[in-house]
C-alpha atoms as a PDB file:
ATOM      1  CA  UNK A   1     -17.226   3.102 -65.561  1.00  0.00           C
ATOM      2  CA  UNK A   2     -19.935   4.310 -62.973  1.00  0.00           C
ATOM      3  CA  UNK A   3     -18.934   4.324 -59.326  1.00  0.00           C
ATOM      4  CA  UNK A   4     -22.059   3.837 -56.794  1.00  0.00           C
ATOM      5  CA  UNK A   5     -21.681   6.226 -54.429  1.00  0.00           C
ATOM      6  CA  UNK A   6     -23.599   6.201 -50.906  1.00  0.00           C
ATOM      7  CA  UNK A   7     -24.260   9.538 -48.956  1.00  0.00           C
ATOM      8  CA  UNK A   8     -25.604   8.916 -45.576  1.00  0.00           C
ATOM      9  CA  UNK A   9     -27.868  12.170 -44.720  1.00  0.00           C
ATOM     10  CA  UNK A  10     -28.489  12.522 -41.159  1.00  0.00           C
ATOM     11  CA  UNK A  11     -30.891  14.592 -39.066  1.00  0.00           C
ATOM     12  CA  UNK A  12     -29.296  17.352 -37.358  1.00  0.00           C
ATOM     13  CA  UNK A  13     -29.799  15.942 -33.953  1.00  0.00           C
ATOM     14  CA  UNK A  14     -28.334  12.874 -35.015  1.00  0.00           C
ATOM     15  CA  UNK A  15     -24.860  13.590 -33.734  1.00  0.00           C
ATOM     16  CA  UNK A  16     -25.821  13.822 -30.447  1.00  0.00           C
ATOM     17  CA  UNK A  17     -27.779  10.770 -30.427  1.00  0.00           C
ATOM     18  CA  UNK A  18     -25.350   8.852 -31.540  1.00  0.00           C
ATOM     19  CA  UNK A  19     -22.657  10.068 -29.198  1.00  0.00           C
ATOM     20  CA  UNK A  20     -25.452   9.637 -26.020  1.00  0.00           C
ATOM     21  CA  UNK A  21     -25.778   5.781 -27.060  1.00  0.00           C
ATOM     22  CA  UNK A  22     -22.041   5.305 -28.308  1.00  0.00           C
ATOM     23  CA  UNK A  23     -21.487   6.581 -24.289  1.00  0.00           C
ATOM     24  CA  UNK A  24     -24.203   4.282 -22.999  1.00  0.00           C
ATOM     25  CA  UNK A  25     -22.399   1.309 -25.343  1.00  0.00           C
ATOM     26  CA  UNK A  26     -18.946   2.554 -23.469  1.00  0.00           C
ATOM     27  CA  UNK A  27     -20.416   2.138 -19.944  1.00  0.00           C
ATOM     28  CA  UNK A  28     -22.224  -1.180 -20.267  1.00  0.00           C
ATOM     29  CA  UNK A  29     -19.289  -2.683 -22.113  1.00  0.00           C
ATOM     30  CA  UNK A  30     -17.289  -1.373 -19.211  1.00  0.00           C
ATOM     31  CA  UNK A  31     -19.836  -2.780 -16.591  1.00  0.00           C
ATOM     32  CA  UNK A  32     -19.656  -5.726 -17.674  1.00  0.00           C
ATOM     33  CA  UNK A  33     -15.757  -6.614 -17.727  1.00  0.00           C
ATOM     34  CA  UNK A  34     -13.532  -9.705 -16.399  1.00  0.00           C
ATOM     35  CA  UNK A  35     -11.920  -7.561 -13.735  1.00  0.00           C
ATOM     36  CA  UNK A  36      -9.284  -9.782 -11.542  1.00  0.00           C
ATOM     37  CA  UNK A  37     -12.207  -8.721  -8.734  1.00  0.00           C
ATOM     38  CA  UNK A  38     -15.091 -10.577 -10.797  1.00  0.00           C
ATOM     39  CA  UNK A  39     -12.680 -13.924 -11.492  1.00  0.00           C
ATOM     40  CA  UNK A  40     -12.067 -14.283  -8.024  1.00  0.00           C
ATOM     41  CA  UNK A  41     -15.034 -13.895  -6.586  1.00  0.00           C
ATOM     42  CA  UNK A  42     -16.271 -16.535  -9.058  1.00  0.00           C
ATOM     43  CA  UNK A  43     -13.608 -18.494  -8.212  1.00  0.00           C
ATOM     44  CA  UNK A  44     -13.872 -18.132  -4.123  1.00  0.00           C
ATOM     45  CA  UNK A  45     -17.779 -19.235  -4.448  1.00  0.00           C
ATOM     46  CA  UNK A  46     -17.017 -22.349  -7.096  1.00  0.00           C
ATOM     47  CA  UNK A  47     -14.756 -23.646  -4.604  1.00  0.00           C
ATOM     48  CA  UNK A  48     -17.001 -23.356  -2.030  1.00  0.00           C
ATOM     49  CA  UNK A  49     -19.411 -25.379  -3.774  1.00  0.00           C
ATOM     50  CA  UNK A  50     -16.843 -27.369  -4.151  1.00  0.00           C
ATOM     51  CA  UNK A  51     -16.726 -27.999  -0.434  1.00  0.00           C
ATOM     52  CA  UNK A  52     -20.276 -27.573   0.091  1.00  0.00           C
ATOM     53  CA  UNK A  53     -20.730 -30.526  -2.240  1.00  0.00           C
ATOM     54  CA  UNK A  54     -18.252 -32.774  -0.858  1.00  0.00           C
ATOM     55  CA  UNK A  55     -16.599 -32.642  -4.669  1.00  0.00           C
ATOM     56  CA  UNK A  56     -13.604 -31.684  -2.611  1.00  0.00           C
ATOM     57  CA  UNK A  57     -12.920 -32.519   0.993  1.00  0.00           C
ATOM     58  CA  UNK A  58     -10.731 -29.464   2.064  1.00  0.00           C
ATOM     59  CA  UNK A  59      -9.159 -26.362   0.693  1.00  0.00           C
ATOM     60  CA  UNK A  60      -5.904 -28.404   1.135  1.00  0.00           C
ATOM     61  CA  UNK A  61      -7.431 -30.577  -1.728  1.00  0.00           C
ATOM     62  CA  UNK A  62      -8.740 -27.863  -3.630  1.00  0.00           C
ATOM     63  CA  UNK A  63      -4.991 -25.884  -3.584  1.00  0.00           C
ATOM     64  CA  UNK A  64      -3.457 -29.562  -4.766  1.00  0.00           C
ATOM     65  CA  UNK A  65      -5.416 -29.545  -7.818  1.00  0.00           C
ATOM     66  CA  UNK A  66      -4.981 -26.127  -8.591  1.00  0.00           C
ATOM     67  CA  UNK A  67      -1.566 -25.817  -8.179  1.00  0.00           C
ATOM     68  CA  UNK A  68      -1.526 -23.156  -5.628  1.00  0.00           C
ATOM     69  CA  UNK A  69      -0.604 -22.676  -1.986  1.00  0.00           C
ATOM     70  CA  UNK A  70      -3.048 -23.812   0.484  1.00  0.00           C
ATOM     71  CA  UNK A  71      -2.902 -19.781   2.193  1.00  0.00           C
ATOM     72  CA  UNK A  72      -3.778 -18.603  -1.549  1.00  0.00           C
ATOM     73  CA  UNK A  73      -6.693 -20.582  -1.834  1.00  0.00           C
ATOM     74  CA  UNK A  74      -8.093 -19.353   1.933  1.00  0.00           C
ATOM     75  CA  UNK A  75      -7.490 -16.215   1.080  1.00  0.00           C
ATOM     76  CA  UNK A  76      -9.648 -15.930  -2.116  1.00  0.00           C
ATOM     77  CA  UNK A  77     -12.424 -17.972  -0.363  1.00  0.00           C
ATOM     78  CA  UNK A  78     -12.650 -15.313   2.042  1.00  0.00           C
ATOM     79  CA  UNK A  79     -14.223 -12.863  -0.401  1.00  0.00           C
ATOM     80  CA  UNK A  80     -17.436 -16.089   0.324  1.00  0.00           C
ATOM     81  CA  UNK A  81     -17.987 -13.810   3.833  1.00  0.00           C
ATOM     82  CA  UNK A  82     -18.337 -10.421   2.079  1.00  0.00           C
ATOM     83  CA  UNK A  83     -22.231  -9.854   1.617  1.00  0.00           C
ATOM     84  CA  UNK A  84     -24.211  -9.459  -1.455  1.00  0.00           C
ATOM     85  CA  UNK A  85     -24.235  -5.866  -1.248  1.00  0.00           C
ATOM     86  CA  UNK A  86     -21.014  -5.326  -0.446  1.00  0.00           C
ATOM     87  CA  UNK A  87     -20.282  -7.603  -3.742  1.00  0.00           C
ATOM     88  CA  UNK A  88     -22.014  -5.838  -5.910  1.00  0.00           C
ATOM     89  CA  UNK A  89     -21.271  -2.178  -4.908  1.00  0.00           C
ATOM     90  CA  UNK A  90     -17.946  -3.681  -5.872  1.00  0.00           C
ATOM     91  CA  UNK A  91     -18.211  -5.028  -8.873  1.00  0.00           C
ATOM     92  CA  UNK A  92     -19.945  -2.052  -9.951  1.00  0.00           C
ATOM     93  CA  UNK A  93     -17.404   0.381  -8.978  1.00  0.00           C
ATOM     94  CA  UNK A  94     -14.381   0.973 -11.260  1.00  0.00           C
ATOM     95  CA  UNK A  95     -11.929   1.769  -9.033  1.00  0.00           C
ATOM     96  CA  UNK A  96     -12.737  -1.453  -6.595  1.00  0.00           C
ATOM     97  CA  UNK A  97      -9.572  -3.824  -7.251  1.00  0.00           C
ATOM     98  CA  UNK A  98      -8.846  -6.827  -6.201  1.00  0.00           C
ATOM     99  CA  UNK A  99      -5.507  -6.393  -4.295  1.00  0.00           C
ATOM    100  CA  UNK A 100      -7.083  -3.196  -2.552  1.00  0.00           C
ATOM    101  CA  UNK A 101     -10.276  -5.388  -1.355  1.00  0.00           C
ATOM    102  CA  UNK A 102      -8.241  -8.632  -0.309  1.00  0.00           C
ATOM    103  CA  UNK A 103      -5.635  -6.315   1.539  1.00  0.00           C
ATOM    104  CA  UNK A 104      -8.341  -4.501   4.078  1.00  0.00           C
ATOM    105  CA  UNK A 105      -8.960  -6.396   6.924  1.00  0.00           C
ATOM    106  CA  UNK A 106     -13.419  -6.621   7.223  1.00  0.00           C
ATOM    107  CA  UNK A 107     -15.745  -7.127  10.025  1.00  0.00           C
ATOM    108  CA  UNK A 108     -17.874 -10.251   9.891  1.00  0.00           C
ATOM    109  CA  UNK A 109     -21.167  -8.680  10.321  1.00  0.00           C
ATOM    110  CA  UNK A 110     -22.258  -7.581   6.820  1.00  0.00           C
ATOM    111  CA  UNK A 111     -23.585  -4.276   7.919  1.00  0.00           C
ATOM    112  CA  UNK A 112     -20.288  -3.519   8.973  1.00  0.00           C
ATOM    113  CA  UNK A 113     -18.471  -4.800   6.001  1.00  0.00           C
ATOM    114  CA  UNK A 114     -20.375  -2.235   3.918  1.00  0.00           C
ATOM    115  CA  UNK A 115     -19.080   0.569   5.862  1.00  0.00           C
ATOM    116  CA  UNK A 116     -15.330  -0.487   5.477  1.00  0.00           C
ATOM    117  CA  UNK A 117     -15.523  -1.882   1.900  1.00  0.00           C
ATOM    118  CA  UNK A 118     -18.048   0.185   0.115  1.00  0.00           C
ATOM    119  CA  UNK A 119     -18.764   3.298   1.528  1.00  0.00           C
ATOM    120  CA  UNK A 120     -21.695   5.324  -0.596  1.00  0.00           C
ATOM    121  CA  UNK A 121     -19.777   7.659  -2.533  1.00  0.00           C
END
């Protein structure tokens, strides 16, 4: 009985090249994850279409169909305020959770908000 037998033969250099893209895999896949930070966000701004629409006539309304408390629901909308930048420093920083963000009190003015949320760093 023959056996066929495969032998991959690499460059030398392929090694590192492999681990350098294997890394880059690693960081967009990690990028790019349902944190509890990216749901509600998505969540605050599709209810306030919601509103925006008049598909729902108040957060009372929107907490009713969801099941939730009507303070849950104004708190999540909240992150609506928080400006684009702010938002997406956020979401790409791994260490921005949700409970952390929601917890900080913010200024209105969104130059502000980036100094208190999302500090360079």
């Amino acid at each position: 009985m023959l056996r066929n037998t495969q032998q991959v033969i690499t460059p030398l250099d392929a090694p590192q090249e492999f681990l350098s893209e294997a890394t880059r895999e690693r960081e967009a896949r990690s990028a790019a994850q349902d944190t509890a930070l990216m749901r509600a966000l998505g969540l605050a701004h599709h209810w306030q279409r919601l509103l925006d629409e008049q598909r729902a006539a108040s957060v009372a309304e929107i907490a009713e169909a969801e099941g939730m408390d009507v303070t849950q629901v104004r708190r999540v909308m909240r992150l609506t305020l928080l400006a684009p930048d702010v938002v997406e420093r956020l979401v790409g920083s791994p260490d921005a959770v949700l409970e952390k963000v929601m917890r900080r009190p913010w200024p209105n003015a969104w130059g502000d908000q980036m100094r208190v949320l999302a500090p360079p760093g």
